[in-house]
N, C-alpha and C. Protein backbone atom coordinates (compact mmCIF):
# COMPACT_ATOMS: atom_id res chain seq x y z
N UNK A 1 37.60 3.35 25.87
CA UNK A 1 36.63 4.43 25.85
C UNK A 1 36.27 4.82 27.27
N UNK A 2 36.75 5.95 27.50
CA UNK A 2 36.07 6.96 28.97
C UNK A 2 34.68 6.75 29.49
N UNK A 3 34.11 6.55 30.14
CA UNK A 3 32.91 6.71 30.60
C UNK A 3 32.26 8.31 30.88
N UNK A 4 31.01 8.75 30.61
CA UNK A 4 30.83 9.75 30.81
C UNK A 4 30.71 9.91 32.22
N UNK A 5 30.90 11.14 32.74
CA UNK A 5 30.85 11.36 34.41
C UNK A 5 29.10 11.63 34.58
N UNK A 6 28.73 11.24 36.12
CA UNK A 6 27.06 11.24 36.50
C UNK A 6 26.68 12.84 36.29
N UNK A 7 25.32 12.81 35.68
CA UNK A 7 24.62 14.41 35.27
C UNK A 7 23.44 14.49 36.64
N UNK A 8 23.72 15.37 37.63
CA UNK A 8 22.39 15.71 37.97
C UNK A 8 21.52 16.96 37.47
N UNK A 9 20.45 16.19 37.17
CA UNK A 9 19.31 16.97 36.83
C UNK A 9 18.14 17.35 37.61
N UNK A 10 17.09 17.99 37.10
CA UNK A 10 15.73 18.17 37.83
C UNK A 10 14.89 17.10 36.95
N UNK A 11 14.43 16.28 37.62
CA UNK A 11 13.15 15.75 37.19
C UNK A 11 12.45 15.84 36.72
N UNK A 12 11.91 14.97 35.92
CA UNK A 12 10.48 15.10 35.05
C UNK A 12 9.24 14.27 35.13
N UNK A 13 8.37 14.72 34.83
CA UNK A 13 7.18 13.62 35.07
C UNK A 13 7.40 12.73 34.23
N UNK A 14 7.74 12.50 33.06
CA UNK A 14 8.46 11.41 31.92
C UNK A 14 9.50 10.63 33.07
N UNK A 15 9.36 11.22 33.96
CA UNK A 15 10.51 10.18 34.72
C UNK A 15 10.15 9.54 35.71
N UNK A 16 8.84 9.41 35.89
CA UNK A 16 7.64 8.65 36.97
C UNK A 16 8.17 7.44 36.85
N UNK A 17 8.09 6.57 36.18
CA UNK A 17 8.36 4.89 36.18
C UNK A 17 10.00 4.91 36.37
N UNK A 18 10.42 5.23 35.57
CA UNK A 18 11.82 5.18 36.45
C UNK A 18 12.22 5.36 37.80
N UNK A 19 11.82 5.90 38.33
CA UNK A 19 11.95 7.05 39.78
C UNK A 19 11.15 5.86 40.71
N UNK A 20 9.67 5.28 40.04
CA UNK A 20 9.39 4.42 40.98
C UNK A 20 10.21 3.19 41.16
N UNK A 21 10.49 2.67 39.99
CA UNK A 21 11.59 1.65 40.01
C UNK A 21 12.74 1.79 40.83
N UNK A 22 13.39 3.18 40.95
CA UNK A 22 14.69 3.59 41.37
C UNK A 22 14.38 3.22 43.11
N UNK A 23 13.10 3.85 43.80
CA UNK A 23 12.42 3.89 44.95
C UNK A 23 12.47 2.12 45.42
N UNK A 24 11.74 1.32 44.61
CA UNK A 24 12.05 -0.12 45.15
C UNK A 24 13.40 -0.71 44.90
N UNK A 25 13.73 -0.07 44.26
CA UNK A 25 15.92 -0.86 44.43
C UNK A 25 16.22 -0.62 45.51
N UNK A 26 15.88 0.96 45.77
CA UNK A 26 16.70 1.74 47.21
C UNK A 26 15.83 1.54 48.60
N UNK A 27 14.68 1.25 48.61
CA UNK A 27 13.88 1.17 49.85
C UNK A 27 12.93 -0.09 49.74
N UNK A 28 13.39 -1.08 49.52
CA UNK A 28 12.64 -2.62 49.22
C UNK A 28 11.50 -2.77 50.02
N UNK A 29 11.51 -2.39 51.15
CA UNK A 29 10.97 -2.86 52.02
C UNK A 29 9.81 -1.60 51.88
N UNK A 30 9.68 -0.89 52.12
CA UNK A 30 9.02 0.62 52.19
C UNK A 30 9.14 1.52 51.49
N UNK A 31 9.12 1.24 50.13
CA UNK A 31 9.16 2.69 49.18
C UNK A 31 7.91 3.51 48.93
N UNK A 32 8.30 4.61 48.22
CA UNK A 32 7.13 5.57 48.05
C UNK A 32 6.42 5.05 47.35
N UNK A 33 4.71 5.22 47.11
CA UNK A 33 3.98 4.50 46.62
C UNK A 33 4.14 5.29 44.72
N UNK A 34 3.95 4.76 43.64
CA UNK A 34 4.02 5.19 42.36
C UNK A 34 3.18 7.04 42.53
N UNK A 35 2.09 6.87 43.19
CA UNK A 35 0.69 7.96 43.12
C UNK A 35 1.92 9.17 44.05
N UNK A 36 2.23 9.08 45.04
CA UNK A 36 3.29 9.55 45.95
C UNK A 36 4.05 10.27 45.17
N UNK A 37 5.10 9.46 43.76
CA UNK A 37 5.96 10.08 43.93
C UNK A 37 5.33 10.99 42.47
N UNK A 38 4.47 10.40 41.78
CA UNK A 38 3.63 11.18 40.95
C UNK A 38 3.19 13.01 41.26
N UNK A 39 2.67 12.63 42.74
CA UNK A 39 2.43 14.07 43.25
C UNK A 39 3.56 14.90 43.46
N UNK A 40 4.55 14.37 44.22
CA UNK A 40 5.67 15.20 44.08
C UNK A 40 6.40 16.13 42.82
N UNK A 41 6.58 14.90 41.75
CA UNK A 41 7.02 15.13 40.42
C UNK A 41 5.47 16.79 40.07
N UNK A 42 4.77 16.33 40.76
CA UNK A 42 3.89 17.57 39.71
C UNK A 42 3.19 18.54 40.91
N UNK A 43 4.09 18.44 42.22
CA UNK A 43 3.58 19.50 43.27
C UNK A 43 4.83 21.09 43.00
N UNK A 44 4.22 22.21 42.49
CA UNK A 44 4.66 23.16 42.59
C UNK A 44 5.85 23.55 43.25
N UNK A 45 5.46 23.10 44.41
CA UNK A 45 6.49 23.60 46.04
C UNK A 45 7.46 22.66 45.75
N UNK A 46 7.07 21.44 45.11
CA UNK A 46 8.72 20.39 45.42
C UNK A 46 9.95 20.08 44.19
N UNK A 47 10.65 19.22 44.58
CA UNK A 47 11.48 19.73 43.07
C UNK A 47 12.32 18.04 43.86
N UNK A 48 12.59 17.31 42.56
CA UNK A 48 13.50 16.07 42.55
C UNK A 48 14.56 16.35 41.65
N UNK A 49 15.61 15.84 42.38
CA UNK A 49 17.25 15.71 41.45
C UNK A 49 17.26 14.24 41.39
N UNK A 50 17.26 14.13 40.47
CA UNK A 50 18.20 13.06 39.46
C UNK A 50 19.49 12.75 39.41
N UNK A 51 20.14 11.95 39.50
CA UNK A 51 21.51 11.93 38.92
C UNK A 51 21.76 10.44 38.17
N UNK A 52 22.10 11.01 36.68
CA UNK A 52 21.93 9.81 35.70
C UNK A 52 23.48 9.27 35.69
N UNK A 53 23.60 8.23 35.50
CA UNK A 53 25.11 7.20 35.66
C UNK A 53 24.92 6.80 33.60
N UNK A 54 25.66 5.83 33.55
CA UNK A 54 26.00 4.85 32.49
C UNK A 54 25.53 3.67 32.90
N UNK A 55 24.61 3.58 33.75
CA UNK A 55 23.68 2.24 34.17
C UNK A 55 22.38 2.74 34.49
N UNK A 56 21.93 4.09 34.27
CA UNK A 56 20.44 4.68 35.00
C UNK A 56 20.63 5.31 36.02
N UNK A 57 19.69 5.27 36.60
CA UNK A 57 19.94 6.24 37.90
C UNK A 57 20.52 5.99 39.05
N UNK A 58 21.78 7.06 39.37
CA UNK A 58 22.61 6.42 40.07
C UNK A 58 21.84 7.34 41.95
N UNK A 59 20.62 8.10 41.57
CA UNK A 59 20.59 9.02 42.24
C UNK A 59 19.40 9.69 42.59
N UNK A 60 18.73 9.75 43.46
CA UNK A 60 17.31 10.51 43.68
C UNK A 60 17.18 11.28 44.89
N UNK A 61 16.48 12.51 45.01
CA UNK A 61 16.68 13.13 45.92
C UNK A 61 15.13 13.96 45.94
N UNK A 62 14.35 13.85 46.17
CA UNK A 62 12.87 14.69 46.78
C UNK A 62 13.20 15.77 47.85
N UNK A 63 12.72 17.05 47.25
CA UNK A 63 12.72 18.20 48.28
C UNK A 63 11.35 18.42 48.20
N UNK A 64 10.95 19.02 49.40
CA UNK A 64 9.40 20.10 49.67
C UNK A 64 9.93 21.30 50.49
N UNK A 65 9.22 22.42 49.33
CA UNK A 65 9.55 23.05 50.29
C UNK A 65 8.38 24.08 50.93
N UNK A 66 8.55 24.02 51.63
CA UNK A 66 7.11 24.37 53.24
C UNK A 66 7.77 25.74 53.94
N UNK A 67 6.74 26.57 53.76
CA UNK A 67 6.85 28.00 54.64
C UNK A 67 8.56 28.81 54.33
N UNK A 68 9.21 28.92 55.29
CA UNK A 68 10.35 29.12 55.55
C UNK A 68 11.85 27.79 55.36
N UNK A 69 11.17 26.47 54.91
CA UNK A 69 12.23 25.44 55.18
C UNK A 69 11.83 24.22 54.25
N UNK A 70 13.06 23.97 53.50
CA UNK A 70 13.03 22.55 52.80
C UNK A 70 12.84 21.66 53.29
N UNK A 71 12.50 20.83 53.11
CA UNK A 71 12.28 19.46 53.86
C UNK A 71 12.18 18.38 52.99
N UNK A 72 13.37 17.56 53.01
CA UNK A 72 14.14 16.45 52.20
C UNK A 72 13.13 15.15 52.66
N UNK A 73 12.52 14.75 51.63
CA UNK A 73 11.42 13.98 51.47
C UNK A 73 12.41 12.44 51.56
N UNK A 74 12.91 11.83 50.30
CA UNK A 74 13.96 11.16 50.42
C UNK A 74 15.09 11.40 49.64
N UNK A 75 16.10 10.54 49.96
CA UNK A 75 17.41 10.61 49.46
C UNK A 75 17.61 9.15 49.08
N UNK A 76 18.29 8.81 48.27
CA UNK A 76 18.19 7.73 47.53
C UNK A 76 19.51 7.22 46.55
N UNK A 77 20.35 6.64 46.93
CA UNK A 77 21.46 6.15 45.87
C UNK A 77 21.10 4.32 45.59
N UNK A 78 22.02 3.85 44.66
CA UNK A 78 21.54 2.45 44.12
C UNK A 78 22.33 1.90 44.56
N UNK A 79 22.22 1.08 45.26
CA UNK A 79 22.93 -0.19 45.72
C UNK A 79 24.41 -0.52 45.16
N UNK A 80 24.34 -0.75 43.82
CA UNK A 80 26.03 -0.61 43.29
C UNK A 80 26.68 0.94 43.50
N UNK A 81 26.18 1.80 43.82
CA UNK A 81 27.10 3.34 43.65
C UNK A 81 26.99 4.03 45.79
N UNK A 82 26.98 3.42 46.10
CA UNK A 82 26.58 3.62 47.47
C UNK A 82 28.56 3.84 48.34
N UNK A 83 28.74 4.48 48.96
CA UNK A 83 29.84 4.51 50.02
C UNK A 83 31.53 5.22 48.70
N UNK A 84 30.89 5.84 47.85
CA UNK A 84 31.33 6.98 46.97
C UNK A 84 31.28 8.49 47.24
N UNK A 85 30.27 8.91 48.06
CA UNK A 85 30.14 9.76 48.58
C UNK A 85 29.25 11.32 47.68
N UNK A 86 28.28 10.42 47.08
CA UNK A 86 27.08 10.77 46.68
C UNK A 86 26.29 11.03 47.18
N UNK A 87 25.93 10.77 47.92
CA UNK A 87 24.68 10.88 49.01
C UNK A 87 25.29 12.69 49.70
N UNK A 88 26.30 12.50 49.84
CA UNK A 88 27.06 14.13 50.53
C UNK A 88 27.05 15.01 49.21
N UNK A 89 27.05 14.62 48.06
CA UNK A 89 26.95 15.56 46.95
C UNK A 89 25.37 15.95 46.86
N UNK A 90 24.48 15.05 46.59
CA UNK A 90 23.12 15.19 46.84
C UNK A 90 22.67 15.90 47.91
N UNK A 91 23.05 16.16 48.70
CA UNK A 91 22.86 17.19 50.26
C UNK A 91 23.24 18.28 49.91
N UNK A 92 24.97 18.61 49.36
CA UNK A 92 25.45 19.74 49.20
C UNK A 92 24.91 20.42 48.06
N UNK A 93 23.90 19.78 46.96
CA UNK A 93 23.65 20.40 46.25
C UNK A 93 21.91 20.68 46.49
N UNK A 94 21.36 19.92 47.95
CA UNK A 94 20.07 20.35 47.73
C UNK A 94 20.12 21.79 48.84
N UNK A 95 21.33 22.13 49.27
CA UNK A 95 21.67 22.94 50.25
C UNK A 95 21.61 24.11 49.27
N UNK A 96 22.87 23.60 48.30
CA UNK A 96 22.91 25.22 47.44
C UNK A 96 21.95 25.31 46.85
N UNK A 97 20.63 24.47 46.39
CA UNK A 97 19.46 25.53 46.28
C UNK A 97 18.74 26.06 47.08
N UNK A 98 18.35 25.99 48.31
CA UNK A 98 17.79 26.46 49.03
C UNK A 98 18.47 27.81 49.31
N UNK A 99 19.62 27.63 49.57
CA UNK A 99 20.24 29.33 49.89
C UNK A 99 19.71 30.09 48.91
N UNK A 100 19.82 29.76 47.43
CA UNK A 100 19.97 30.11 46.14
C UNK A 100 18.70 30.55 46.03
N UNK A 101 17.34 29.80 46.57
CA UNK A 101 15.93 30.14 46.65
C UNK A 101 15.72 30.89 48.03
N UNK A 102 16.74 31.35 49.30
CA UNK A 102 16.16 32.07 50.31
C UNK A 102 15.93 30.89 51.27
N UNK A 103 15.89 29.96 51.17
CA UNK A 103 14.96 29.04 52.66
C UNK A 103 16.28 28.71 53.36
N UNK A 104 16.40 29.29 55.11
CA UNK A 104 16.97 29.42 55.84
C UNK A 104 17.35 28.05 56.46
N UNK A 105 16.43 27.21 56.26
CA UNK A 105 16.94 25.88 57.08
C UNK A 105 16.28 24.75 55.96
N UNK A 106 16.88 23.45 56.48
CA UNK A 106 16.67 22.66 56.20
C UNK A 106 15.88 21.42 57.13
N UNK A 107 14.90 20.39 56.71
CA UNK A 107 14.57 19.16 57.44
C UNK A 107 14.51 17.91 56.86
N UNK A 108 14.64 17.09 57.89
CA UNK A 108 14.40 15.57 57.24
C UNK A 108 13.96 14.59 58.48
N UNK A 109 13.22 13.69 58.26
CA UNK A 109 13.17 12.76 59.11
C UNK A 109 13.86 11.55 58.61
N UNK A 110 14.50 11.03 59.49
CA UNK A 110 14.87 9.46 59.49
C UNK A 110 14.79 8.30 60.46
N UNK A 111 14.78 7.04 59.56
CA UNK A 111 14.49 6.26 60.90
C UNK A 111 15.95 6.02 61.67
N UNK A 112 15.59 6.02 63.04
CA UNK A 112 16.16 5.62 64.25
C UNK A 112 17.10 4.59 63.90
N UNK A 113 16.68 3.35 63.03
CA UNK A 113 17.47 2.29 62.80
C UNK A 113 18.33 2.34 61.47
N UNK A 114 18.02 3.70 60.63
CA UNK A 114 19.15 3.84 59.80
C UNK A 114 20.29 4.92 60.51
N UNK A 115 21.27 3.62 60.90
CA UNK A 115 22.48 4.50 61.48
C UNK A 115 23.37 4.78 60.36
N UNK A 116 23.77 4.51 58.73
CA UNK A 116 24.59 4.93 58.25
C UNK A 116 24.03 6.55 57.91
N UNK A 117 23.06 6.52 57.16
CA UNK A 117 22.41 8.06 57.29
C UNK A 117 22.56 8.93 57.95
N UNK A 118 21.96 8.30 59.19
CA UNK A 118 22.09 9.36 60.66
C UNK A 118 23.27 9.82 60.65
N UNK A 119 24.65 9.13 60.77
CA UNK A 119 26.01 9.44 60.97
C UNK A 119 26.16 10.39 59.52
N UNK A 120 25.67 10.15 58.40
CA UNK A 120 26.05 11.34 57.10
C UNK A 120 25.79 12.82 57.80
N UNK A 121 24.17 12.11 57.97
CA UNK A 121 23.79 14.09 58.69
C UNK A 121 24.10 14.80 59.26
N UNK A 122 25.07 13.80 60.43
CA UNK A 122 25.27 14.26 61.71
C UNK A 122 26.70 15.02 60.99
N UNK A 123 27.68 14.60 60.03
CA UNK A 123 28.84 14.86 60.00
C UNK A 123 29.00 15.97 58.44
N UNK A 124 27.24 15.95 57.73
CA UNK A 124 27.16 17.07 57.54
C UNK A 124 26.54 18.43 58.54
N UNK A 125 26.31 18.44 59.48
CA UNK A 125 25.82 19.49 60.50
C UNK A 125 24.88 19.43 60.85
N UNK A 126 23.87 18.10 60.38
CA UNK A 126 21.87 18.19 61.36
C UNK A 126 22.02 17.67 62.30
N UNK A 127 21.38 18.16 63.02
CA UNK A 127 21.25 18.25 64.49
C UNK A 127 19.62 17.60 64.69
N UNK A 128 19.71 16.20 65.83
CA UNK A 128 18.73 16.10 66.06
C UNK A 128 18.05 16.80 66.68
N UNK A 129 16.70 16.82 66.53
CA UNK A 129 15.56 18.38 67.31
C UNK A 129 14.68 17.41 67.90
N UNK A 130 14.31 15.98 67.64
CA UNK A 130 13.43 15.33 68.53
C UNK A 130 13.52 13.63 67.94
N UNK A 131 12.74 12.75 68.77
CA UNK A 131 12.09 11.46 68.37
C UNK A 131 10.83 11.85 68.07
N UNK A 132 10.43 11.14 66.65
CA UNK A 132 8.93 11.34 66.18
C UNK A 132 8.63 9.73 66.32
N UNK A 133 7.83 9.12 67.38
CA UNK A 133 7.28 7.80 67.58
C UNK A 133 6.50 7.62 67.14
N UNK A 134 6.59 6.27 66.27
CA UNK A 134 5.87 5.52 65.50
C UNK A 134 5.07 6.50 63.77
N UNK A 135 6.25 7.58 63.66
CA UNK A 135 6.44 8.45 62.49
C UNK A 135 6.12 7.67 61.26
N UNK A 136 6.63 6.62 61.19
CA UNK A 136 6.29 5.74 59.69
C UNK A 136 4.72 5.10 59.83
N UNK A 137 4.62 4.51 58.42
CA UNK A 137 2.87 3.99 58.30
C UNK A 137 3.28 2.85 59.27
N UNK A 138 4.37 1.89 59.27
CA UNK A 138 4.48 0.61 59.70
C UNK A 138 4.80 0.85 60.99
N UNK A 139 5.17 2.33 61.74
CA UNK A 139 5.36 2.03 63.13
C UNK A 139 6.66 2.03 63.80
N UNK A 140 7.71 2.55 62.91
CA UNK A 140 8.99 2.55 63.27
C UNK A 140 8.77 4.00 63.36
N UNK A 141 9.96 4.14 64.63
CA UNK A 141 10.28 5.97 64.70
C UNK A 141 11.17 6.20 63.68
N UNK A 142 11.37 7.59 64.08
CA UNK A 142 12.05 8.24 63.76
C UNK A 142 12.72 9.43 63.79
N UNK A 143 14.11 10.18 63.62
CA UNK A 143 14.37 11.26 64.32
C UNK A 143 14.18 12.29 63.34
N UNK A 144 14.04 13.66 64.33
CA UNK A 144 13.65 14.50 63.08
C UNK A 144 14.52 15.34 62.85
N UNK A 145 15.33 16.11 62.05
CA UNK A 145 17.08 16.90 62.07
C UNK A 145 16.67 17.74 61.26
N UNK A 146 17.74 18.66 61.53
CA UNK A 146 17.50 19.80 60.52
C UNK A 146 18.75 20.73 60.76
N UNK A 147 18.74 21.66 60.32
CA UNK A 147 20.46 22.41 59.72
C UNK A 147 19.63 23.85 59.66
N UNK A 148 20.85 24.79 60.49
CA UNK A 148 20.24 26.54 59.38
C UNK A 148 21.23 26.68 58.81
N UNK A 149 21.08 27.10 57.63
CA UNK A 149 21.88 27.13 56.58
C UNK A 149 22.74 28.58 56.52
N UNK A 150 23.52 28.82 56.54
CA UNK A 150 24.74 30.21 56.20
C UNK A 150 24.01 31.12 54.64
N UNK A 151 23.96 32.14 54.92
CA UNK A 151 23.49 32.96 53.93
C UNK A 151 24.67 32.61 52.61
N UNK A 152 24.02 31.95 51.44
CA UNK A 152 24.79 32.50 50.08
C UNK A 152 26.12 32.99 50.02
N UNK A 153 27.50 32.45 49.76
CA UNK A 153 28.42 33.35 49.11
C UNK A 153 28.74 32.95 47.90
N UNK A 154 28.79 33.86 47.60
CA UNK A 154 28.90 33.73 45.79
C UNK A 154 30.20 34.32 45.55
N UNK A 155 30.64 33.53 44.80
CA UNK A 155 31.66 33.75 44.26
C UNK A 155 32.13 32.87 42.80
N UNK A 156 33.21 33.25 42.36
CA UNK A 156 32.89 32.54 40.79
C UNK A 156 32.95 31.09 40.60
N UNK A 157 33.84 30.49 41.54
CA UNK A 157 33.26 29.09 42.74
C UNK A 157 32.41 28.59 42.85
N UNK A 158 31.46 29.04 42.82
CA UNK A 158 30.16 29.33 43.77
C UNK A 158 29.18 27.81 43.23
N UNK A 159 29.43 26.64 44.10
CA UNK A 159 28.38 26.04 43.41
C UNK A 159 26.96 26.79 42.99
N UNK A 160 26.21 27.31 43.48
CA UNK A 160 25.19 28.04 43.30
C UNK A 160 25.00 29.17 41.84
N UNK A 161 26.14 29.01 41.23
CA UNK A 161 25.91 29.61 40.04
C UNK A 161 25.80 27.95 39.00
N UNK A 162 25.71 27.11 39.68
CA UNK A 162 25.66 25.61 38.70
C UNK A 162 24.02 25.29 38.62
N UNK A 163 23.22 26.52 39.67
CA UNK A 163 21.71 25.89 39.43
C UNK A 163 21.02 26.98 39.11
N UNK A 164 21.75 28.35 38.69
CA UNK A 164 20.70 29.52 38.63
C UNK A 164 19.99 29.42 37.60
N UNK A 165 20.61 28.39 36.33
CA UNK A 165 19.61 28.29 35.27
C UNK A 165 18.47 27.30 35.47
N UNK A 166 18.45 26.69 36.64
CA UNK A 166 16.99 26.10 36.73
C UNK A 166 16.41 27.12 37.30
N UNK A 167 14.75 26.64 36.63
CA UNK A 167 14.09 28.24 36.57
C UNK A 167 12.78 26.92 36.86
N UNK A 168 12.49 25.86 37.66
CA UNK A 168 11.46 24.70 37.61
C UNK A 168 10.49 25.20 38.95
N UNK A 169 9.74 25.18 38.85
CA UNK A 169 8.67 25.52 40.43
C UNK A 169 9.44 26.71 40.96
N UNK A 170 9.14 27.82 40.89
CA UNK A 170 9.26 29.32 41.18
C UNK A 170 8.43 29.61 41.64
N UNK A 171 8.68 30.27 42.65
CA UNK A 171 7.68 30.78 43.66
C UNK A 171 7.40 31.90 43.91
């Protein structure tokens, strides 16, 4: 018997305890607090992808989006599904919404001492813009990156026709 292939979705508040659970697999040390990711799940401006496996969630991804620019809260794969190249699907698809919604650039902060990350961003196109010192609650920096994004082409291709039916936090 086939396994079904991973679904990303948009989030739900029914998906609070999961999502926090998913947060301490992927960030042991420093995850988002339950209340944290509560607000997100039910802040207007932000929007979480999901991506469900045949073991739970293979996948989390927090956007905000602020003025003119997204800003990638976290990114998140599980420990068994990691160096598959998920984490670059989760980017490319929080990219094609933003074109898809108009927001010209993208941001994220990360810490300084996550070099596998850093090297994803860098080799998807963010560009560091500064050091933010002592950026975390605990005191670690971190750099801050960001991308302008290429206007929309659509075509029948077009990842961006894979999210026009989400219709979730409209602005």
């Amino acid at each position: 018997m086939r396994s079904q292939p991973p679904v990303l979705r948009v989030a739900r508040p029914a998906d609070l305890e999961k999502l926090h659970r998913f947060e301490i697999l992927c960030f042991r040390e420093h995850p988002f607090r339950r209340d944290h990711i509560a607000w997100i799940l039910d802040n207007e401006h932000a929007l979480t992808l999901v991506q469900d496996g045949p073991d739970g969630l293979t996948a989390a991804m927090m956007l905000l989006f602020e003025g003119r620019a997204c800003r990638i809260l976290s990114v998140g794969v599980a420990p068994r599904a990691r160096r598959r190249g998920i984490a670059t699907q989760m980017m490319q698809a929080a990219e094609a919404i933003c074109r898809e919604r108009g927001f010209p650039s993208i941001r994220l902060e990360v810490s300084t001492r996550n070099l596998p990350a850093i090297e994803l961003y860098r080799r998807l196109g963010y560009r560091t813009d500064g050091v933010l010192y002592g950026y975390y609650s605990w005191g670690e920096d971190a750099y801050g990156m960001g991308k302008t994004l290429s206007p929309p082409v659509v075509t029948t291709a077009s990842p961006l026709r894979t999210w026009s039916h989400i219709q979730v936090n409209k602005y």
